[in-house]
Structures are given as structure tokens and as C-alpha cells.
PDB file of N, CA and C in Angstrom:
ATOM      1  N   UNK A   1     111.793  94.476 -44.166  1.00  0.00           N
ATOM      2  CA  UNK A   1     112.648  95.290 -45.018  1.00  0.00           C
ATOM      3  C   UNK A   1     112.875  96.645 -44.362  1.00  0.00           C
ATOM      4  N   UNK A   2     114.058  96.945 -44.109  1.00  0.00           N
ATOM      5  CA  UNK A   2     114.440  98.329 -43.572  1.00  0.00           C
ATOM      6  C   UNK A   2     113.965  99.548 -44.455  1.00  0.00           C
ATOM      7  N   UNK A   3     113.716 100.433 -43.967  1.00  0.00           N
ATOM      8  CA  UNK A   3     113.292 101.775 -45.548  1.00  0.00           C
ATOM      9  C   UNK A   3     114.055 102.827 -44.559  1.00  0.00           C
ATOM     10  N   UNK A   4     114.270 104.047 -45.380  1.00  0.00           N
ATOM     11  CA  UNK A   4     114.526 105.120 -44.669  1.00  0.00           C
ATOM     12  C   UNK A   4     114.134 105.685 -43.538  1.00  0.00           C
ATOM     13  N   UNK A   5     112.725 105.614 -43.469  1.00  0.00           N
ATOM     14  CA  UNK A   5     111.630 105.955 -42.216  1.00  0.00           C
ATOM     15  C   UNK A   5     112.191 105.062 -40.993  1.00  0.00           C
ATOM     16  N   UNK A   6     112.578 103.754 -41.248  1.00  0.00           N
ATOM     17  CA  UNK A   6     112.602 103.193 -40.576  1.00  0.00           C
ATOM     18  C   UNK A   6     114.051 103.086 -39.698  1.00  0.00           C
ATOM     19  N   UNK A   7     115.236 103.252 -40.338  1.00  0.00           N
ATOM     20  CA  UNK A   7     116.510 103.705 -40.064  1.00  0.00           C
ATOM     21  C   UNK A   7     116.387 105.111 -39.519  1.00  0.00           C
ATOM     22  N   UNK A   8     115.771 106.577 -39.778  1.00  0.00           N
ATOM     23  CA  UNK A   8     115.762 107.322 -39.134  1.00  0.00           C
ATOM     24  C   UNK A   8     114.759 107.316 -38.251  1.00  0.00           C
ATOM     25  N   UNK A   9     113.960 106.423 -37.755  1.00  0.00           N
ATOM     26  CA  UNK A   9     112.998 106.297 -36.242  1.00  0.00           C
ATOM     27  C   UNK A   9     114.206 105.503 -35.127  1.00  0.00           C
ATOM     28  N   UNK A  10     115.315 104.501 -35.882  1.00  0.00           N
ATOM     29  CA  UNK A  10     116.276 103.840 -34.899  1.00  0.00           C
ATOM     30  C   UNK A  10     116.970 104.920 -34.199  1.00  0.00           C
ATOM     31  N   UNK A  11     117.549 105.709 -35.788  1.00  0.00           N
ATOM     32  CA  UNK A  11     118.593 106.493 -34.898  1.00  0.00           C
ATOM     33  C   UNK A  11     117.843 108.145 -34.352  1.00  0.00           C
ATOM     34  N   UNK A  12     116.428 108.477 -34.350  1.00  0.00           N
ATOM     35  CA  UNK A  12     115.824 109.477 -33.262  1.00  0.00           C
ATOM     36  C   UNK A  12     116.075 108.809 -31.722  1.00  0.00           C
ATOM     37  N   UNK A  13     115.677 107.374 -31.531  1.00  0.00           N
ATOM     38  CA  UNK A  13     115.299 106.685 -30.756  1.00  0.00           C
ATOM     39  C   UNK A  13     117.081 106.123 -29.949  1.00  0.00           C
ATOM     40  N   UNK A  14     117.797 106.175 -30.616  1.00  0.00           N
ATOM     41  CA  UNK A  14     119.170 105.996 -30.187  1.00  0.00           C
ATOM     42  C   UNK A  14     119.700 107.345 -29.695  1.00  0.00           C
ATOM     43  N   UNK A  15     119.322 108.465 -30.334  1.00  0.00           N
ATOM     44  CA  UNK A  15     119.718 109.818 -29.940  1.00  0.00           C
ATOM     45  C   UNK A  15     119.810 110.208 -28.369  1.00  0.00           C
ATOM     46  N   UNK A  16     118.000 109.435 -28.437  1.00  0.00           N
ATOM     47  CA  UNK A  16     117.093 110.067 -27.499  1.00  0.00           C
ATOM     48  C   UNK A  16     117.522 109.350 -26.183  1.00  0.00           C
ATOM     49  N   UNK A  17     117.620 107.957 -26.284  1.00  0.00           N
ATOM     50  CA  UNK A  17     118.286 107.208 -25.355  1.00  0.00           C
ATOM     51  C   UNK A  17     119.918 107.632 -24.763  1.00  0.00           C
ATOM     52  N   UNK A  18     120.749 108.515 -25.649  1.00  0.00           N
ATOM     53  CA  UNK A  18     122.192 108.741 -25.386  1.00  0.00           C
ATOM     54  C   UNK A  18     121.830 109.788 -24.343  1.00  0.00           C
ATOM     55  N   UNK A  19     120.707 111.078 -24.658  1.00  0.00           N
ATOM     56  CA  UNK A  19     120.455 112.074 -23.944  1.00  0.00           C
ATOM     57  C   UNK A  19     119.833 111.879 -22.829  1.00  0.00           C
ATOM     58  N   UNK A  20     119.032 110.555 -22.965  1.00  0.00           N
ATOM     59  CA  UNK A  20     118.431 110.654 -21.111  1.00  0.00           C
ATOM     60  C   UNK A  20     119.733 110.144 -20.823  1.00  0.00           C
ATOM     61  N   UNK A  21     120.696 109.585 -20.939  1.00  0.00           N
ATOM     62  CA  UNK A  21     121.923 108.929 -20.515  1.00  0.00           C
ATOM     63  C   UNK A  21     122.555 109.981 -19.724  1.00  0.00           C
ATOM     64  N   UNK A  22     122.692 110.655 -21.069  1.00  0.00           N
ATOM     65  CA  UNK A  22     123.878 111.705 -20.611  1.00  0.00           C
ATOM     66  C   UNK A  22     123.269 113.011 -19.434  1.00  0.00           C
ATOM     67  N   UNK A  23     121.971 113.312 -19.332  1.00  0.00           N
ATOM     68  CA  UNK A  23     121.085 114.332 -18.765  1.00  0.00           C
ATOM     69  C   UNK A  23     121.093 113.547 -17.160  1.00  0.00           C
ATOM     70  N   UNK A  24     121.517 112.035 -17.119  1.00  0.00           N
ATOM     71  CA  UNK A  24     120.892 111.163 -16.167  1.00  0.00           C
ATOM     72  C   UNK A  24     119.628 111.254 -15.353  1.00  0.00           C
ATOM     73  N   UNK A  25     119.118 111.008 -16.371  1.00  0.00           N
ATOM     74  CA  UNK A  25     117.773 111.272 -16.520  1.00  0.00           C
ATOM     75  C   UNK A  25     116.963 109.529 -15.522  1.00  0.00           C
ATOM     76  N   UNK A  26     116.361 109.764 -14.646  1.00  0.00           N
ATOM     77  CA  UNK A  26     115.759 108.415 -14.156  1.00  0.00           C
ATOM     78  C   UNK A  26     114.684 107.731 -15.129  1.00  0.00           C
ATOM     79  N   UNK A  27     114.987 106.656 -15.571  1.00  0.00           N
ATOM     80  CA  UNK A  27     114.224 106.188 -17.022  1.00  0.00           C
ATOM     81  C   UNK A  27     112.910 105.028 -16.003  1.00  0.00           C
ATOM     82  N   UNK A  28     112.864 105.041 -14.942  1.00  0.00           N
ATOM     83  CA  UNK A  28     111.962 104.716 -14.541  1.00  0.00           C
ATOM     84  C   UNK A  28     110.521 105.662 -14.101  1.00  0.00           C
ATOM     85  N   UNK A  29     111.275 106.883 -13.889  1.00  0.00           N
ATOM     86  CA  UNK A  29     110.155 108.112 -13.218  1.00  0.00           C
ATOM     87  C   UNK A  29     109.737 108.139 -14.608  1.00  0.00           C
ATOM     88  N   UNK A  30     110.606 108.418 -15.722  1.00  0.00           N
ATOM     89  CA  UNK A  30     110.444 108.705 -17.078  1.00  0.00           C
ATOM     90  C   UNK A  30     109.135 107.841 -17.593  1.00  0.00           C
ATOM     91  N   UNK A  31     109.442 106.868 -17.491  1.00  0.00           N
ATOM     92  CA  UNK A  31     108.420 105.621 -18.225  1.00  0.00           C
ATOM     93  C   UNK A  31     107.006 105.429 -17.537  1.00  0.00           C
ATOM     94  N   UNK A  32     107.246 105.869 -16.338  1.00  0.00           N
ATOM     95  CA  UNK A  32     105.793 105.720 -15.428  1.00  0.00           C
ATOM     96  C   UNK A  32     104.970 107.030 -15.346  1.00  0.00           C
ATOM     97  N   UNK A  33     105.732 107.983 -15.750  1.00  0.00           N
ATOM     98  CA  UNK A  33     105.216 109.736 -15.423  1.00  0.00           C
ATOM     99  C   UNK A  33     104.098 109.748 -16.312  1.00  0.00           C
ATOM    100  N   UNK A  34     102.762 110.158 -15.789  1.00  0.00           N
ATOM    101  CA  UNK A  34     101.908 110.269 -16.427  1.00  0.00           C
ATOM    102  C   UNK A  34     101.024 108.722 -17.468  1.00  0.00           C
ATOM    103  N   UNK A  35     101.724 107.489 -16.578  1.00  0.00           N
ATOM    104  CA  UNK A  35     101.419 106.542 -17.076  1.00  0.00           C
ATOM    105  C   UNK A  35     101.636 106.172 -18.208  1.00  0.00           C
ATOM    106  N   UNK A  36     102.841 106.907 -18.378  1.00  0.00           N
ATOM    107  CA  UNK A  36     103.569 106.016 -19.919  1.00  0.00           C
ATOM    108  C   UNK A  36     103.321 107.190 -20.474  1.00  0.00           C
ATOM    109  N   UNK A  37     102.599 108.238 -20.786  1.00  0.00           N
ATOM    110  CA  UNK A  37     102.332 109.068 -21.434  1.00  0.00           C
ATOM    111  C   UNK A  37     103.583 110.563 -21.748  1.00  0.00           C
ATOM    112  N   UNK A  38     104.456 110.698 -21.058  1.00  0.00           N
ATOM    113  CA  UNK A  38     105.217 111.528 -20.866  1.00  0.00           C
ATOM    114  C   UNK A  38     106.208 111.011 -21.724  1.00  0.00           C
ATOM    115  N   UNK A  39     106.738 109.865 -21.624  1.00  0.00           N
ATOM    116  CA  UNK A  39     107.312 108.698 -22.088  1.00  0.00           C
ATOM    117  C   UNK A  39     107.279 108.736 -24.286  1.00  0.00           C
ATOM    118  N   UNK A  40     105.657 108.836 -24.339  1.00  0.00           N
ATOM    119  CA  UNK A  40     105.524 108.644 -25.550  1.00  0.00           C
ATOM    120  C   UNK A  40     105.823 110.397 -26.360  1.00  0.00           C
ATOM    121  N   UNK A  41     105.010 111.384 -25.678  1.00  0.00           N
ATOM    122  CA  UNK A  41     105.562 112.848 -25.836  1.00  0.00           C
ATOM    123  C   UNK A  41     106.995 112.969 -26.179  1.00  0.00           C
ATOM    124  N   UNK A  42     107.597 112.149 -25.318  1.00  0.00           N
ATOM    125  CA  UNK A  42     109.136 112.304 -25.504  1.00  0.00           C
ATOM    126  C   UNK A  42     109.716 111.824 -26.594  1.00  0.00           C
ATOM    127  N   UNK A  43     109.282 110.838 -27.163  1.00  0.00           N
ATOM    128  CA  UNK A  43     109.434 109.828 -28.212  1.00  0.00           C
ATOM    129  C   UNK A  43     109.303 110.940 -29.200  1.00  0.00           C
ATOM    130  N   UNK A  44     108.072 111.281 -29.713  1.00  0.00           N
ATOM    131  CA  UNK A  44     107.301 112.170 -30.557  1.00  0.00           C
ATOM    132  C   UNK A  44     108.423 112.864 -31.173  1.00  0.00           C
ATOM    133  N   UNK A  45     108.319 113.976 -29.358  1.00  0.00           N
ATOM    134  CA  UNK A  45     108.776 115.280 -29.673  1.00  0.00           C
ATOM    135  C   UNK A  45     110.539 115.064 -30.507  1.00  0.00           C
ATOM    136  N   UNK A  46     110.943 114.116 -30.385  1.00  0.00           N
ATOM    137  CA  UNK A  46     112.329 113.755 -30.662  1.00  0.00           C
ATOM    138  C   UNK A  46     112.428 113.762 -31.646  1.00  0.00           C
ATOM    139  N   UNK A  47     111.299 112.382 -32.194  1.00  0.00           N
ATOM    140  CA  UNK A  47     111.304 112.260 -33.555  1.00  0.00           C
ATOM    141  C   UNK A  47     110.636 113.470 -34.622  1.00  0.00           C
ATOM    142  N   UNK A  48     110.353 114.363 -34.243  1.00  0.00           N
ATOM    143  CA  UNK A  48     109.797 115.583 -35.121  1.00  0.00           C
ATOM    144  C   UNK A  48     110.942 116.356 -34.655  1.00  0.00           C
ATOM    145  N   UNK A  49     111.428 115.962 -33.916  1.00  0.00           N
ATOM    146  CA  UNK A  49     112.264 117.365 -33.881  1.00  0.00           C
ATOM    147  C   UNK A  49     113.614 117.911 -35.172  1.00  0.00           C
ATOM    148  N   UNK A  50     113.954 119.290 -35.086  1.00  0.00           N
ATOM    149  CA  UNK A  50     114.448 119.805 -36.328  1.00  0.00           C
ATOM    150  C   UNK A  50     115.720 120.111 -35.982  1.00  0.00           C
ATOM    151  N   UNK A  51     116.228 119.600 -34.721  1.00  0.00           N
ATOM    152  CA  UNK A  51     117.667 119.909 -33.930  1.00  0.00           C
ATOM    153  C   UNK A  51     118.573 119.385 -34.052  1.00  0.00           C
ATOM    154  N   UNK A  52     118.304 117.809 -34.859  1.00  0.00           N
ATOM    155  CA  UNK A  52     119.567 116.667 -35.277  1.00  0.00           C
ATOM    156  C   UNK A  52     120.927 117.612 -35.179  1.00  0.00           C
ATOM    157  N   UNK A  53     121.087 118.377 -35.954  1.00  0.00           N
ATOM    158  CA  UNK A  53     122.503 118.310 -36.216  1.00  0.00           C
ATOM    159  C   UNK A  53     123.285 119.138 -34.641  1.00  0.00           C
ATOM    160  N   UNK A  54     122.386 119.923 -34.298  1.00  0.00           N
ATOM    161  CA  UNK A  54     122.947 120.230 -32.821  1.00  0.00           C
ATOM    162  C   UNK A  54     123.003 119.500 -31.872  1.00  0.00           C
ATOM    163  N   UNK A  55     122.041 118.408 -31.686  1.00  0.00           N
ATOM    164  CA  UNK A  55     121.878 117.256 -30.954  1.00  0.00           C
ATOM    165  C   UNK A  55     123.127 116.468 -31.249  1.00  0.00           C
ATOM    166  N   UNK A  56     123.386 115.690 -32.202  1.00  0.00           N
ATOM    167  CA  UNK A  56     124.756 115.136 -32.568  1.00  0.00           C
ATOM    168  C   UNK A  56     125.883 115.880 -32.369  1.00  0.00           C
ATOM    169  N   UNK A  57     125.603 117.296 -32.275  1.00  0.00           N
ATOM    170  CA  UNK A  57     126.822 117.430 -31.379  1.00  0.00           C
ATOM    171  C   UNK A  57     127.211 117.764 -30.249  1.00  0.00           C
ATOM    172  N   UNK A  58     126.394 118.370 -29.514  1.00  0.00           N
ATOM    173  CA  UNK A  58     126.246 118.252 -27.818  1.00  0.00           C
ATOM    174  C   UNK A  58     126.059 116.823 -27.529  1.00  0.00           C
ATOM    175  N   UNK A  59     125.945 115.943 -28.030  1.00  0.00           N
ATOM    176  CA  UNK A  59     126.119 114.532 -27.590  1.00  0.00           C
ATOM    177  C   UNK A  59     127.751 113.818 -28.183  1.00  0.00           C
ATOM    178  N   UNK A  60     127.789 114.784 -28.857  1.00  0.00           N
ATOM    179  CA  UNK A  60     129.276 114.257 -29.263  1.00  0.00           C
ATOM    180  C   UNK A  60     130.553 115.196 -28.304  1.00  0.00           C
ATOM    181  N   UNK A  61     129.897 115.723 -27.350  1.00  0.00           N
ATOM    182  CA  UNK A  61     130.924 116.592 -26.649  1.00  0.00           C
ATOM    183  C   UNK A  61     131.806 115.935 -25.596  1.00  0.00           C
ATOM    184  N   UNK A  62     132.120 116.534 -24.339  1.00  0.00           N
ATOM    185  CA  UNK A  62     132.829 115.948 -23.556  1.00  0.00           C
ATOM    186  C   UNK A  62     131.311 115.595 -22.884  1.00  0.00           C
ATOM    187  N   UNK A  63     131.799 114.761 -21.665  1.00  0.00           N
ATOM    188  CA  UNK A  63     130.487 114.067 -20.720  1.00  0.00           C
ATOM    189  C   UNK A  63     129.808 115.170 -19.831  1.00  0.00           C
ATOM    190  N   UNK A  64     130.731 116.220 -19.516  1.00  0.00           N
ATOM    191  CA  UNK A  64     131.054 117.832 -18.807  1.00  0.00           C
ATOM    192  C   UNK A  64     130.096 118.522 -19.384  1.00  0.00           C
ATOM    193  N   UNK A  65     129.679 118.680 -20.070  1.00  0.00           N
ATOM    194  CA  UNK A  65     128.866 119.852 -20.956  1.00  0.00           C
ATOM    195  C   UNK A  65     128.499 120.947 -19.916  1.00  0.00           C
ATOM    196  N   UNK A  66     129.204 122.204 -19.877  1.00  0.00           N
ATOM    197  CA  UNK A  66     128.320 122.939 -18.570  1.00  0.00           C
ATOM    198  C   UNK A  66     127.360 123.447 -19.570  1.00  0.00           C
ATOM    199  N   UNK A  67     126.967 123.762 -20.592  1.00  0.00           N
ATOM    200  CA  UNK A  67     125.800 124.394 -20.951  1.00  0.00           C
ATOM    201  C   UNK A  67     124.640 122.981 -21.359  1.00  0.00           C
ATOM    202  N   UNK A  68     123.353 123.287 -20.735  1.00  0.00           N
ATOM    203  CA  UNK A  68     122.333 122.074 -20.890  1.00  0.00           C
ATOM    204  C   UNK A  68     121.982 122.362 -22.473  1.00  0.00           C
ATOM    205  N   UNK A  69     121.664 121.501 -23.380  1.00  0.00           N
ATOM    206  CA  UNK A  69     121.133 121.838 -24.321  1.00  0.00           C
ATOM    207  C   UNK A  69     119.560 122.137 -24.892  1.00  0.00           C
ATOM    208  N   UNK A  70     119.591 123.493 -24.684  1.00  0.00           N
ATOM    209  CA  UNK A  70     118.210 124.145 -24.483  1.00  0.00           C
ATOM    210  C   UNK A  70     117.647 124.245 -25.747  1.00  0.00           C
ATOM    211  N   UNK A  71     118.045 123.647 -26.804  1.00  0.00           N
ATOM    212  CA  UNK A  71     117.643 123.175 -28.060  1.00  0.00           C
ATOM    213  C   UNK A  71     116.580 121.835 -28.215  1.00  0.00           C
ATOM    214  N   UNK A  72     117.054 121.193 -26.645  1.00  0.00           N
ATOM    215  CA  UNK A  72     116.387 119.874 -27.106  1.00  0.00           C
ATOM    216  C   UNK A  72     114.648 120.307 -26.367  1.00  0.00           C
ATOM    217  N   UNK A  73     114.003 120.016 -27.074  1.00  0.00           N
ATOM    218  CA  UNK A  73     112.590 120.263 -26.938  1.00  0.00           C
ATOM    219  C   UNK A  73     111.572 119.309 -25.367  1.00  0.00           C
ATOM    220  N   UNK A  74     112.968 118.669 -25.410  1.00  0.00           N
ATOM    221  CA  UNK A  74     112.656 117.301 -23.999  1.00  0.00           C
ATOM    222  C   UNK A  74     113.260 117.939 -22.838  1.00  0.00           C
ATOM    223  N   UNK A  75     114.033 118.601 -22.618  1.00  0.00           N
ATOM    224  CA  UNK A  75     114.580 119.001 -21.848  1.00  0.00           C
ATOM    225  C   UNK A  75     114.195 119.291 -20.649  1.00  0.00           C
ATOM    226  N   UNK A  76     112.826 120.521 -20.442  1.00  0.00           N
ATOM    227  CA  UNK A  76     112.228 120.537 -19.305  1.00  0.00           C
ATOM    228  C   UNK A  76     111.663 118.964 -18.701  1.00  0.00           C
ATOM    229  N   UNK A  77     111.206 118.065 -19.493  1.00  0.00           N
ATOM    230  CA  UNK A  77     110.762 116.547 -18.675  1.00  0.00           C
ATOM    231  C   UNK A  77     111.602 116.019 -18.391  1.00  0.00           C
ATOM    232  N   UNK A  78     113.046 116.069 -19.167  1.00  0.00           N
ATOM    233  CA  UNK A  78     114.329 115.180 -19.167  1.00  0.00           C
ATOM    234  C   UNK A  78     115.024 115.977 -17.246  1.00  0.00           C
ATOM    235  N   UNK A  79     114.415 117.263 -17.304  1.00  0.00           N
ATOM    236  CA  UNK A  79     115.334 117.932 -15.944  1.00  0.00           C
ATOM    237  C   UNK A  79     114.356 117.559 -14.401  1.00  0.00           C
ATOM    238  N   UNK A  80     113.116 117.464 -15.403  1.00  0.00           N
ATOM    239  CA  UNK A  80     111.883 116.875 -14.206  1.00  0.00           C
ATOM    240  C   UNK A  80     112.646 115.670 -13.661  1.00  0.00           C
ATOM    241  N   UNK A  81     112.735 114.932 -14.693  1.00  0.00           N
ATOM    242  CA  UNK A  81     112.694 113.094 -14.054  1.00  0.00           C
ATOM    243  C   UNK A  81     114.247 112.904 -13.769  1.00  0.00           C
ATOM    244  N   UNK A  82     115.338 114.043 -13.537  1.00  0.00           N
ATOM    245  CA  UNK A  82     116.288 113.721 -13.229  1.00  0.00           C
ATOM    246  C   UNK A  82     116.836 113.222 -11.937  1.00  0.00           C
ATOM    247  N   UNK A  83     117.458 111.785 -11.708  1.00  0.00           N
ATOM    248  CA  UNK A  83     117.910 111.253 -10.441  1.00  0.00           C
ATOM    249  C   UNK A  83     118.266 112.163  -9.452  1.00  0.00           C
ATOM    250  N   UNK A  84     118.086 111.772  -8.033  1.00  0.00           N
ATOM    251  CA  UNK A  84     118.626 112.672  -7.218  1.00  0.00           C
ATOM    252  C   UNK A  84     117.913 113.818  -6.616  1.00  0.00           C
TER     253      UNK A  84
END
């Protein structure tokens, strides 16, 4: 049975996935950094986080964004594990 908790852990977890997307973020350095552990921090910090409505919209922007969004609490790991 779906509950609320459970619909808003999909869409933290869908958020969070658009932003390593869009950050191009390497989801392999990501998942192995610290042995999975960096990985789960990230999860966490997402899902506690109090930024939704700014998040939905720097993800709703152009693909261009010149400003990084220094709101998101992942950000410094998301710029660590970035490709390249």
C-alpha cells in the first residue's frame, strides 16, 4: 500500500537522481565513494532536506544553469564525483 511517506521518499529519490543527472555527476565514483557510504549521506541529506521548492525549480530550468545550486546540501559531493 502506497502512504504519503512513501510517495514523498519516490519523489526525494527522483529529485535526487535528475540532479546527479543534470550536475553530471559520475554515479559510479558516487556509489563506491567511501564504500557506499557517501552514496547513503546523499540519500539522507536529500530526503531531510527543506529546499524542495527551489530544487524543483533549478531543475525545472534550462539544462545551462550558469549558477550551481548552492542550496542543494549535496552539492560539494555531487562537484567531488563529477565526470571529467
Amino acid at each position: 500500500m502506497e502512504t504519503p511517506f512513501s510517495r514523498n521518499l519516490e519523489r526525494q529519490a527522483a529529485r535526487m537522481g535528475e540532479m546527479v543527472q543534470r550536475l553530471d555527476v559520475d554515479t559510479f565514483v558516487l556509489a563506491y565513494l567511501r564504500e557506499g557510504d557517501s552514496y547513503e549521506e546523499a540519500r539522507m541529506a536529500c530526503f531531510d532536506c527543506s529546499n524542495t521548492t527551489q530544487c524543483l525549480k533549478w531543475l525545472s530550468g534550462s539544462a545551462l544553469n550558469s549558477e550551481p545550486p548552492t542550496f542543494c546540501p549535496n552539492l560539494s559531493l555531487f562537484e567531488f564525483c563529477k565526470r571529467g
